[in-house]
N, C-alpha and C. Protein backbone atom coordinates (compact mmCIF):
# COMPACT_ATOMS: atom_id res chain seq x y z
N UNK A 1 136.73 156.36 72.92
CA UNK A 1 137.60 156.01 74.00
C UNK A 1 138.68 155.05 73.48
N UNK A 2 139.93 155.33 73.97
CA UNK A 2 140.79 154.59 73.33
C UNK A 2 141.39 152.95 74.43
N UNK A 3 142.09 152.38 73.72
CA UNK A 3 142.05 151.09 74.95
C UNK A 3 143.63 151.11 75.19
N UNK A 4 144.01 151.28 76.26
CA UNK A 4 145.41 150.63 76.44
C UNK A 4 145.86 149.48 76.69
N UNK A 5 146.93 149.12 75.68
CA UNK A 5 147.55 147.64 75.48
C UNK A 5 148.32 148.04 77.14
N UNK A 6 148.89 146.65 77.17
CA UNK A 6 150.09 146.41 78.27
C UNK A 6 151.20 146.97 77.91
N UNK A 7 151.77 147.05 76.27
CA UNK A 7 152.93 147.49 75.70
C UNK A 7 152.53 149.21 75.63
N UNK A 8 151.28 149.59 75.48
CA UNK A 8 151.06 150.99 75.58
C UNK A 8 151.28 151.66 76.78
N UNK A 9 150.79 150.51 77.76
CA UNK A 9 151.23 151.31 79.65
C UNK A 9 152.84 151.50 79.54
N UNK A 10 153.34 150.30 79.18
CA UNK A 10 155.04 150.58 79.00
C UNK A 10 155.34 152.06 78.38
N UNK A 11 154.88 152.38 77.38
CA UNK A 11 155.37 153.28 77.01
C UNK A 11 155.01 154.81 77.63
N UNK A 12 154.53 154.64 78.52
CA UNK A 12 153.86 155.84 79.77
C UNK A 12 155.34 155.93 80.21
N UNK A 13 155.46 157.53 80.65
CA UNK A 13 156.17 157.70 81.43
C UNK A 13 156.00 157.08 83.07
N UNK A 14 156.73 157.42 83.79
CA UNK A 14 156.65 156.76 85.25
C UNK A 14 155.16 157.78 86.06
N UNK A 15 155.51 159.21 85.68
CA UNK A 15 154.28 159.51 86.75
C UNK A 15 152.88 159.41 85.78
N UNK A 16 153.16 159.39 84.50
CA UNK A 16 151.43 158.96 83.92
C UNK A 16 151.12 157.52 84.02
N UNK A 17 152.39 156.66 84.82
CA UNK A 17 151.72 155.13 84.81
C UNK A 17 151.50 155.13 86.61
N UNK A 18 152.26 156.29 87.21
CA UNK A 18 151.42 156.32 88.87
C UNK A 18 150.25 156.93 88.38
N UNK A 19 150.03 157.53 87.73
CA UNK A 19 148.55 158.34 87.63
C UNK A 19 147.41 157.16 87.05
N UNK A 20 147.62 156.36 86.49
CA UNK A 20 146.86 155.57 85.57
C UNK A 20 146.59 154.49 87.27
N UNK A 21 147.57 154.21 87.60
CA UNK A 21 146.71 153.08 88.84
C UNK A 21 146.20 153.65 89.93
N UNK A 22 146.55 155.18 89.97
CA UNK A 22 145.96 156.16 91.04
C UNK A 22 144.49 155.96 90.70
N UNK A 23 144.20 156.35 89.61
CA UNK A 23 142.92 156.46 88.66
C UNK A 23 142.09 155.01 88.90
N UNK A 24 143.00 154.36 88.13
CA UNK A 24 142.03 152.56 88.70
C UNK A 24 141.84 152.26 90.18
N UNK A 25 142.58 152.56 91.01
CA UNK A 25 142.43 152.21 92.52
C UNK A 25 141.09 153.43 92.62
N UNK A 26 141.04 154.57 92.34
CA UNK A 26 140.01 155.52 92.74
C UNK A 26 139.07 154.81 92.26
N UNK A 27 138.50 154.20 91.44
CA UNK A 27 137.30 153.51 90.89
C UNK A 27 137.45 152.14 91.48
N UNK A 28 137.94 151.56 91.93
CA UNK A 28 138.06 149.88 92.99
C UNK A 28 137.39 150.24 94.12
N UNK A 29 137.75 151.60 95.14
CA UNK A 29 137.39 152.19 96.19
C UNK A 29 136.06 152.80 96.66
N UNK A 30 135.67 152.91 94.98
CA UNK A 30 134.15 153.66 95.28
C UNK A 30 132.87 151.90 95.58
N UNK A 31 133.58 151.03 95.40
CA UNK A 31 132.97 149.69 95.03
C UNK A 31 133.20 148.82 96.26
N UNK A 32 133.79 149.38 97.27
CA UNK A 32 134.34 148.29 98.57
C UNK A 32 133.97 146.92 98.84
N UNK A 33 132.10 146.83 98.38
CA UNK A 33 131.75 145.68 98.23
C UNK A 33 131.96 144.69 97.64
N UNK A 34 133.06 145.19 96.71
CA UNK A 34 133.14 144.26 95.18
C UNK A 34 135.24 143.02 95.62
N UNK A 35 135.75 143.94 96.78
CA UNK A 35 136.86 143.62 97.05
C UNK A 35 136.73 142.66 97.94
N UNK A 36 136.73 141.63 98.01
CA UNK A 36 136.51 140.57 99.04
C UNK A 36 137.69 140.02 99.74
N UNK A 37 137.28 139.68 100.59
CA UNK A 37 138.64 139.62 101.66
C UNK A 37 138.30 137.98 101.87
N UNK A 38 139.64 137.14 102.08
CA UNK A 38 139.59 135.42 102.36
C UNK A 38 139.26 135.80 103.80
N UNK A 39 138.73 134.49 104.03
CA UNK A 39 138.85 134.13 105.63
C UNK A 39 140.16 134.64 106.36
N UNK A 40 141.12 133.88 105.85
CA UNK A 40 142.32 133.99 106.70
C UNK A 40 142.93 135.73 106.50
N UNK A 41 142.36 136.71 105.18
CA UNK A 41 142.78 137.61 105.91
C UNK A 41 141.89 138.80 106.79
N UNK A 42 140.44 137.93 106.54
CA UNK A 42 139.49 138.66 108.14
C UNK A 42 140.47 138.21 109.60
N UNK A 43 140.49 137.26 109.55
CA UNK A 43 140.90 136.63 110.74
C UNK A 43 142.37 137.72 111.06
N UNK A 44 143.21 137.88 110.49
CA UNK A 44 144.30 138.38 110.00
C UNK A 44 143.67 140.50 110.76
N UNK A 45 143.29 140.34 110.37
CA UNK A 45 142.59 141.81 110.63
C UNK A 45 141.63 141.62 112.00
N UNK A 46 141.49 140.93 111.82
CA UNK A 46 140.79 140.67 113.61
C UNK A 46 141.60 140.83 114.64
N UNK A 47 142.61 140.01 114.52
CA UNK A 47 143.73 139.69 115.49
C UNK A 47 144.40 140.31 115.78
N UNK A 48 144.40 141.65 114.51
CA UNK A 48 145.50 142.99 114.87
C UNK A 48 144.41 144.11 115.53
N UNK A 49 143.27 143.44 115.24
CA UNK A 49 142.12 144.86 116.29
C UNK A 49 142.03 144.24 117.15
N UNK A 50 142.36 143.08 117.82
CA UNK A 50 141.81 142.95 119.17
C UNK A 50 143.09 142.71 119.84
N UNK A 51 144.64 143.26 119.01
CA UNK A 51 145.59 142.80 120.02
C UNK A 51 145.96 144.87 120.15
N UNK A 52 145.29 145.52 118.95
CA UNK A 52 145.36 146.68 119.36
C UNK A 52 144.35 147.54 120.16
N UNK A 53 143.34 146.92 120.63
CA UNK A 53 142.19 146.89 121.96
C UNK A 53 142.90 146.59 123.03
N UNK A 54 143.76 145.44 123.29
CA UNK A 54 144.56 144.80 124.44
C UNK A 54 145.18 146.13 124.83
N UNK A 55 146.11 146.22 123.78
CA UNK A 55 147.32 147.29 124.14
C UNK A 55 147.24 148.39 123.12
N UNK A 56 146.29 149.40 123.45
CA UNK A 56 146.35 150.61 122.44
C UNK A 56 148.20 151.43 122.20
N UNK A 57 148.56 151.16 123.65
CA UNK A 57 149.45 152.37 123.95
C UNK A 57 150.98 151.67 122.89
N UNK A 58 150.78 150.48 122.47
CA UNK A 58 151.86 149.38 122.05
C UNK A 58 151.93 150.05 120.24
N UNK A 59 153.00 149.30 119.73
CA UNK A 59 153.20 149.70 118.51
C UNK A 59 153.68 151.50 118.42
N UNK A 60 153.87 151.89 117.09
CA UNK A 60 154.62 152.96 116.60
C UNK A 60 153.84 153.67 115.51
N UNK A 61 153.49 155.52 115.88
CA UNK A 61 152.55 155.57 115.07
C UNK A 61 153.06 156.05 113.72
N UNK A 62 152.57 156.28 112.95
CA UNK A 62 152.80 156.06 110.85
C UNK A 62 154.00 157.05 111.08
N UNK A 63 153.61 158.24 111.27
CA UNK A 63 155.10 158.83 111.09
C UNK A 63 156.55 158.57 111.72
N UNK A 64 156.26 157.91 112.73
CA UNK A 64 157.93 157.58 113.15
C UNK A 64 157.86 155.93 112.43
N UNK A 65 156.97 155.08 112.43
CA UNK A 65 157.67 154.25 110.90
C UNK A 65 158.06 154.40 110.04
N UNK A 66 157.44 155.63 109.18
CA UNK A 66 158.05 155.84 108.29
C UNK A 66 159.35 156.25 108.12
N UNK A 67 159.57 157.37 108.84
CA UNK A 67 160.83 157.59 109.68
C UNK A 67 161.98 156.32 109.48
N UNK A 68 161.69 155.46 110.33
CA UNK A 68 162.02 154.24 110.19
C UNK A 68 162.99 153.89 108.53
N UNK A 69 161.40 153.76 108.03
CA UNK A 69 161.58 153.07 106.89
C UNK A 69 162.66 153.75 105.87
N UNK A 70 162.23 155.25 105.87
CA UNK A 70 163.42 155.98 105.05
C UNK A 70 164.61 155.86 105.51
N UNK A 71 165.03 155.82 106.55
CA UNK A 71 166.43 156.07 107.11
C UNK A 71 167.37 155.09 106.49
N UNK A 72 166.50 153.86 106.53
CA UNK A 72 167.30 152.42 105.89
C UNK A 72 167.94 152.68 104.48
N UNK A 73 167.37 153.80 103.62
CA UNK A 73 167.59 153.75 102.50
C UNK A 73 168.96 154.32 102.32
């Protein structure tokens, strides 16, 4: 198995260095237990489930944000 330097990721093209953190995030994900979350951002995630319990019907769903988001560009 070979080891990649930091100067070796550089020399990756762009989609074999999306593929390389695609790859590491797929192995972070199988481990959920291992990612720990601070207090403040449980709390943080609380506050957006119980203000989206309040008001389900509130906010904008993923595709018209995104929407959103591209247009700006």
């Amino acid at each position: 198995m070979s080891t990649l330097t930091p100067s070796g990721v550089l020399s990756l093209s762009v989609a074999e260095r999306i593929q390389l953190v695609e790859d590491i995030w797929d192995t972070i994900v199988e481990v959920p237990d291992e990612v720990g979350l601070t207090d403040a951002q449980k709390a943080e995630i609380d506050r957006r489930l119980d203000a989206y319990h309040r008001s389900p019907e509130e906010g904008s769903p993923w595709d018209m944000v995104r929407e959103r988001i591209l247009s700006r560009q």
